[in-house]
Protein backbone atom coordinates (compact mmCIF):
# COMPACT_ATOMS: atom_id res chain seq x y z
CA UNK A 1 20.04 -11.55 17.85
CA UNK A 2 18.17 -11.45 14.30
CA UNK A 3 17.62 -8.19 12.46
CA UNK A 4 14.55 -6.90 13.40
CA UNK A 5 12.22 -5.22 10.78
CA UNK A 6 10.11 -2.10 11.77
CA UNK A 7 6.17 -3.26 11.26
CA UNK A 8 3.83 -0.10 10.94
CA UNK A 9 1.72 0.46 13.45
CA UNK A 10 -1.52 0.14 11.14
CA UNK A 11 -0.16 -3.17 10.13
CA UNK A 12 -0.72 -4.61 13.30
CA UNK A 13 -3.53 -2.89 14.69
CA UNK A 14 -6.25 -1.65 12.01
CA UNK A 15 -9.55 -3.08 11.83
CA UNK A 16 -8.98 -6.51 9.15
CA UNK A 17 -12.60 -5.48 7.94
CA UNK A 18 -12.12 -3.83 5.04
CA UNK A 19 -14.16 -0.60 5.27
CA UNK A 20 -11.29 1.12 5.42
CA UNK A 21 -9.31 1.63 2.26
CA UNK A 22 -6.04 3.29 3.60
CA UNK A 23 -2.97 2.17 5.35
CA UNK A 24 0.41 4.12 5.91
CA UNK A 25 2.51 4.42 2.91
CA UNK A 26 4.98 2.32 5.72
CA UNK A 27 2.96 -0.38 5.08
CA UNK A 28 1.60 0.06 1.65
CA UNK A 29 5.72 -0.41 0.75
CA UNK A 30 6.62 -3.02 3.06
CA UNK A 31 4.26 -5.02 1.14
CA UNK A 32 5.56 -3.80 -2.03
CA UNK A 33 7.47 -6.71 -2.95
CA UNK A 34 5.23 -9.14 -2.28
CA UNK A 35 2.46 -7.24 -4.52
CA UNK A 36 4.78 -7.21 -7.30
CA UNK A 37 5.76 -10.78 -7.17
CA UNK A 38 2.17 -11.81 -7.41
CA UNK A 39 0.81 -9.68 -10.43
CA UNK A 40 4.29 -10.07 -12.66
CA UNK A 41 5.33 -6.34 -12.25
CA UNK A 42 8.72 -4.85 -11.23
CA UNK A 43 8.63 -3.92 -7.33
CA UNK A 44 10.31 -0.35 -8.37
CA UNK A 45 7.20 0.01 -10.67
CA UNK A 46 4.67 -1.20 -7.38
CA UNK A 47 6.39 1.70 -5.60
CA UNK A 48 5.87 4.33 -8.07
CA UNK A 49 2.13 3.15 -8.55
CA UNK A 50 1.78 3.31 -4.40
CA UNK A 51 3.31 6.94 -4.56
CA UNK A 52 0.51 7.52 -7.02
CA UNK A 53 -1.86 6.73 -4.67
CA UNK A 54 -0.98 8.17 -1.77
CA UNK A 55 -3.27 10.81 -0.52
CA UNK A 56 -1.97 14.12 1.56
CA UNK A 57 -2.96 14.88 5.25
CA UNK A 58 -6.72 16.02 5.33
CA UNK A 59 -6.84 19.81 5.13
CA UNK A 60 -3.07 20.10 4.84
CA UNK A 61 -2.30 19.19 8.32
CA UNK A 62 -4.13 16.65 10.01
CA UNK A 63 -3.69 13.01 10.24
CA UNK A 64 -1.01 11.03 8.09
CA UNK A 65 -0.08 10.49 4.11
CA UNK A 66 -1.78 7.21 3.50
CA UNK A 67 -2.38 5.05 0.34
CA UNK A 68 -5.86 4.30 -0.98
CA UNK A 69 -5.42 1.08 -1.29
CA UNK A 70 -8.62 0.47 -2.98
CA UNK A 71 -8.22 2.48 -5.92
CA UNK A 72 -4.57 1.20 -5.73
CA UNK A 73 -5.93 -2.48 -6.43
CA UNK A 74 -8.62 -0.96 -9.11
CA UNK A 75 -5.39 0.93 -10.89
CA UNK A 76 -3.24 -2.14 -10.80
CA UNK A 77 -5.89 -4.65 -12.34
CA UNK A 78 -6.60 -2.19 -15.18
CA UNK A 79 -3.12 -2.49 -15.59
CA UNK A 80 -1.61 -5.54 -14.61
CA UNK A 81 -4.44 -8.07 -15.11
CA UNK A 82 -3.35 -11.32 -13.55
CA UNK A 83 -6.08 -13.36 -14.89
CA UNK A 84 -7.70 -14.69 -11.80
């Protein structure tokens, strides 16, 4: 049997419209790689800037950390323009 890899549970089932900007940092860094590979940046670096970007539970203890993965994007094309 193949090794399995753990999907996030936002990855599978969250809303694909887009008027929500967070995910799980889970996901945000399972997709790490991939976002580094396409904007020309090392994948330790991607981490750090998801880290960054991740935002606490609301009032201290409710909900999840998450990453805003809007102003992720808007941070990483300030900085890592890719030219499209």
């Amino acid at each position: 049997m193949p090794d399995s890899v753990l999907v996030p549970t936002d990855a599978v089932t969250a809303s694909g419209s887009g008027l929500d900007p967070h995910i799980s940092v889970q996901n945000a860094l399972l997709q790490a790689s991939r976002v580094a590979k396409a904007r020309g940046m090392d994948v330790g670096t991607a981490r750090d800037e998801i880290r960054k970007h991740t935002e606490g539970r609301t009032f201290g203890v409710l909900g999840e950390p998450r990453v805003n993965v809007l102003r992720l994007n808007m941070s990483l094309d300030r900085q890592y323009n890719t030219g499209k």
